[in-house]
C-alpha atoms as a PDB file:
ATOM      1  CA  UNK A   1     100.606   9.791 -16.534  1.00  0.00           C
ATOM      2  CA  UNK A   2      96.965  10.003 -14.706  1.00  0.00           C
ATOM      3  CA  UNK A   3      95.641  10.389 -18.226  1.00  0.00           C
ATOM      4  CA  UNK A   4      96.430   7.013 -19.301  1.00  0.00           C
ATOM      5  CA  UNK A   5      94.682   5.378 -16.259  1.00  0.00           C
ATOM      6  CA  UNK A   6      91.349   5.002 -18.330  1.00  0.00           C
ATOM      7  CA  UNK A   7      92.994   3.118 -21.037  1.00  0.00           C
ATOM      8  CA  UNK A   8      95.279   0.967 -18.835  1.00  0.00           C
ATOM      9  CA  UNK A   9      92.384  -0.355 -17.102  1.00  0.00           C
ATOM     10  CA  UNK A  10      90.407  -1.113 -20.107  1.00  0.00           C
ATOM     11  CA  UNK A  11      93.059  -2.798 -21.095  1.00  0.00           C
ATOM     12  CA  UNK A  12      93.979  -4.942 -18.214  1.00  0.00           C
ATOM     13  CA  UNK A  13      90.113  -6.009 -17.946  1.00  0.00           C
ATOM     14  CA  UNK A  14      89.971  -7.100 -21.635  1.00  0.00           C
ATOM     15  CA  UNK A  15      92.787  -9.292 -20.918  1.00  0.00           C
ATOM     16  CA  UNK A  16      91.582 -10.117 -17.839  1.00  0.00           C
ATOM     17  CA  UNK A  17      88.059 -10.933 -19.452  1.00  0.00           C
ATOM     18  CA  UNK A  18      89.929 -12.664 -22.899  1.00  0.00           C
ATOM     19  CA  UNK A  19      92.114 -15.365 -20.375  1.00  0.00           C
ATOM     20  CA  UNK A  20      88.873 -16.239 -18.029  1.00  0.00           C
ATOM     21  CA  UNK A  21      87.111 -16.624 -21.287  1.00  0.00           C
ATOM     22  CA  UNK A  22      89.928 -18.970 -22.990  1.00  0.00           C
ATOM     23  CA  UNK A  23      90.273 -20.959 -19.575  1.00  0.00           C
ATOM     24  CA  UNK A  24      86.400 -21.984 -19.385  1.00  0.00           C
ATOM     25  CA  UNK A  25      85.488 -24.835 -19.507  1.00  0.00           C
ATOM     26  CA  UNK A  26      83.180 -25.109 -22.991  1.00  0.00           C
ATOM     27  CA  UNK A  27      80.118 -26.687 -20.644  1.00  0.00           C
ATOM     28  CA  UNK A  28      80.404 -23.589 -18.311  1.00  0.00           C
ATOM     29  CA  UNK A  29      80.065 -21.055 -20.909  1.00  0.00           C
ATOM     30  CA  UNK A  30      76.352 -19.505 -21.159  1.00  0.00           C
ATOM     31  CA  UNK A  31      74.303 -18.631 -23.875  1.00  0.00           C
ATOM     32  CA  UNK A  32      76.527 -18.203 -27.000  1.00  0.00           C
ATOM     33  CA  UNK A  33      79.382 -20.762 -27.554  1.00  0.00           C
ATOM     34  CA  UNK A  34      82.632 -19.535 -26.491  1.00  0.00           C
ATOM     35  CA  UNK A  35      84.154 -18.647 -29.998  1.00  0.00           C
ATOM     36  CA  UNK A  36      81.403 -16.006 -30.519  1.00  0.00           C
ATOM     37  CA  UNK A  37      82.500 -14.699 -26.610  1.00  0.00           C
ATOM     38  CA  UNK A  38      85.798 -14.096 -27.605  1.00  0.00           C
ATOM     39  CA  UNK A  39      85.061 -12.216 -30.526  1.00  0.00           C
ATOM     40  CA  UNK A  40      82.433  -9.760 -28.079  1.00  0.00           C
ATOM     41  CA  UNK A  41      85.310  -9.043 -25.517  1.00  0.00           C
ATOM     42  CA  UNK A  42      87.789  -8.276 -28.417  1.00  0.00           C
ATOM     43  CA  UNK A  43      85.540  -6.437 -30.583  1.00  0.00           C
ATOM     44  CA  UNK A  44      84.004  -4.193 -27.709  1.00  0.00           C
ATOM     45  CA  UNK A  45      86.436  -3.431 -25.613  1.00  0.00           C
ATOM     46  CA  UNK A  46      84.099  -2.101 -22.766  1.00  0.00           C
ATOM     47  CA  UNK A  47      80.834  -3.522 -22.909  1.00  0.00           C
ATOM     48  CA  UNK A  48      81.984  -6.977 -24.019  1.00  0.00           C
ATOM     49  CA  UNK A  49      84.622  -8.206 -21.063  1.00  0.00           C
ATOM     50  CA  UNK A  50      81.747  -6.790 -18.256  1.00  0.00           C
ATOM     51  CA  UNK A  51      78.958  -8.890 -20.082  1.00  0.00           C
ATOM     52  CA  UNK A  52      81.291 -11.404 -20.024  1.00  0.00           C
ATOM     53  CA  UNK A  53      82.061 -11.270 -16.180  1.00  0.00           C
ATOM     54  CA  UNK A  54      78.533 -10.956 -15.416  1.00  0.00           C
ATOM     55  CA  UNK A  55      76.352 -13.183 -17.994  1.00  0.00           C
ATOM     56  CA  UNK A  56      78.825 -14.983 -20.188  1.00  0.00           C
ATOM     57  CA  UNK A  57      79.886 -17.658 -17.329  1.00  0.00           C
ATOM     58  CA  UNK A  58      78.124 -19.967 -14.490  1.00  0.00           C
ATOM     59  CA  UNK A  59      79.447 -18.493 -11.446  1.00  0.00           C
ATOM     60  CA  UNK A  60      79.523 -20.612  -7.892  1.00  0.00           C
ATOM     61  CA  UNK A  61      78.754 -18.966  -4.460  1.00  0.00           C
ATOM     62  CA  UNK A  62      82.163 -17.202  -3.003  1.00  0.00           C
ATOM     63  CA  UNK A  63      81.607 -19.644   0.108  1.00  0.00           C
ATOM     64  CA  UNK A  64      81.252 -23.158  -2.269  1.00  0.00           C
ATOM     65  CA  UNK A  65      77.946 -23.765  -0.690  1.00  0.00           C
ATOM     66  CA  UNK A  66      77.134 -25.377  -4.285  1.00  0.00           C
ATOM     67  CA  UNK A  67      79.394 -27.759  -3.777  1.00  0.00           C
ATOM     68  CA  UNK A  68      77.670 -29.025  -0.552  1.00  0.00           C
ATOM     69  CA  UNK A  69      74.878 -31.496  -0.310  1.00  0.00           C
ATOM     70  CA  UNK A  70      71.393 -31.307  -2.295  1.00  0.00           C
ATOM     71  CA  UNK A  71      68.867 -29.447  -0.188  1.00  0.00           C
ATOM     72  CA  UNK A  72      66.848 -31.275   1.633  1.00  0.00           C
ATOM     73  CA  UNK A  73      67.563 -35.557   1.762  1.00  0.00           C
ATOM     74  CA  UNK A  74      70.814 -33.685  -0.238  1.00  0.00           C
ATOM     75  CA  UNK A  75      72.416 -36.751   1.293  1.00  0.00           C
ATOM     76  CA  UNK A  76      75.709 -35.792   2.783  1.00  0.00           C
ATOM     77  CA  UNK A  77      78.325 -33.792   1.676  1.00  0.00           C
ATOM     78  CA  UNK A  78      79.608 -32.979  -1.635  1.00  0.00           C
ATOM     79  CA  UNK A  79      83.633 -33.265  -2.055  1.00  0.00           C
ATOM     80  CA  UNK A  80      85.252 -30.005  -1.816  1.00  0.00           C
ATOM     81  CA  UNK A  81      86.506 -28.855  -5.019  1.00  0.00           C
ATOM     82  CA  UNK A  82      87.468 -25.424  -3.815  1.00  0.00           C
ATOM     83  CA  UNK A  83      91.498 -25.012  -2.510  1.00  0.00           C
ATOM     84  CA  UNK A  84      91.540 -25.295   1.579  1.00  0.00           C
ATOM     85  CA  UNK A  85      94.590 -23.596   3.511  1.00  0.00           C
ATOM     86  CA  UNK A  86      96.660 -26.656   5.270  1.00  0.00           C
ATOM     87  CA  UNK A  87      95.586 -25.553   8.564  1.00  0.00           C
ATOM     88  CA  UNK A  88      92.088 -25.643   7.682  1.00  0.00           C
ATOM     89  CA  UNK A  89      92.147 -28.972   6.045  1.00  0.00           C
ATOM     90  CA  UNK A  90      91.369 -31.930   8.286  1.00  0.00           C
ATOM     91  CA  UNK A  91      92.949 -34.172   5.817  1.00  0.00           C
ATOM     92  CA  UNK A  92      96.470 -32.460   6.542  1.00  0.00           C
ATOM     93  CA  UNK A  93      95.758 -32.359   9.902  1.00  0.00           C
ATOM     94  CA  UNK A  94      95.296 -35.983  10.432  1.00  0.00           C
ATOM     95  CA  UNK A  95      98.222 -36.766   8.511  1.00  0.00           C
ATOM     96  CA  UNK A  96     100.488 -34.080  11.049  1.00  0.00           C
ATOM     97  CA  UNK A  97      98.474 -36.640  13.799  1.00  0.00           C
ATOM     98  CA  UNK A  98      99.477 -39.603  12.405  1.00  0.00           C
ATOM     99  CA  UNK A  99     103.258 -39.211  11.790  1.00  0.00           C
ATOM    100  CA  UNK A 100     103.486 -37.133  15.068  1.00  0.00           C
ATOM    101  CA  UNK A 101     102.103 -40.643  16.824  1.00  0.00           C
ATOM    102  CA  UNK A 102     104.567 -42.583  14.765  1.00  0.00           C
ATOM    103  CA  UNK A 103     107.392 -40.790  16.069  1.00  0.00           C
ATOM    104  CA  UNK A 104     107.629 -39.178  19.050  1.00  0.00           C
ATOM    105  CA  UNK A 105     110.567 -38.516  19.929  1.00  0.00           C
ATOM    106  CA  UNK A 106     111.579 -37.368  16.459  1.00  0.00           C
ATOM    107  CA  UNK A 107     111.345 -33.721  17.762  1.00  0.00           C
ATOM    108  CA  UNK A 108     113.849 -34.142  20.636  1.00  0.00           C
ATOM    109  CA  UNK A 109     117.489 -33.549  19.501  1.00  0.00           C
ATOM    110  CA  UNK A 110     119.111 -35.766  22.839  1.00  0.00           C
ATOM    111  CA  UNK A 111     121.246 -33.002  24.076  1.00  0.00           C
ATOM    112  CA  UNK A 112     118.570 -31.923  27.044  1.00  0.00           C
END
């Protein structure tokens, strides 16, 4: 069974490589149009889904620092594009604020 390991996980990372590739955005694909980057992770079934993770797409920083501000004078904050937990988002929060001002006693069942 350990000798089909290799294969496996060739596999899974050409599929892995062929759905990231089908799911980008035309405008985020770099250097050869996205047609021709299919064909490469298909066709080589190694070499062609790693160029692909490493050359083939415009990445963003893990932390979404490019989605903040400009640099310097940047001039404020960009909008978050990235998916925030509920408890980290102060959207949600404020809303949880807002309802739990509007009814206070909401939470108390009367038989104290």
């Amino acid at each position: 069974m350990l000798r089909y390991l290799p294969f496996l996980l060739i596999i899974a990372l050409t599929i892995y490589a062929f759905i990231d590739c089908l799911n980008t955005p035309e405008e985020e694909v770099k250097s050869l149009p996205k047609g021709v980057w299919v064909m490469i992770i298909l066709l080589f079934s190694i070499v062609g889904p790693v160029v692909w993770l490493f050359a083939g797409k415009k990445r963003t920083a893990a932390g979404g620092a490019a989605g903040f501000g400009g640099g310097f004078g940047g001039g404020g904050r960009a909008r978050r594009t990235q998916w925030v937990a509920p408890d980290d988002n102060p959207e949600f929060l404020r809303s949880l604020r807002k309802d739990e001002d509007k009814d206070p006693d909401e939470g108390k069942d009367g038989q104290g």
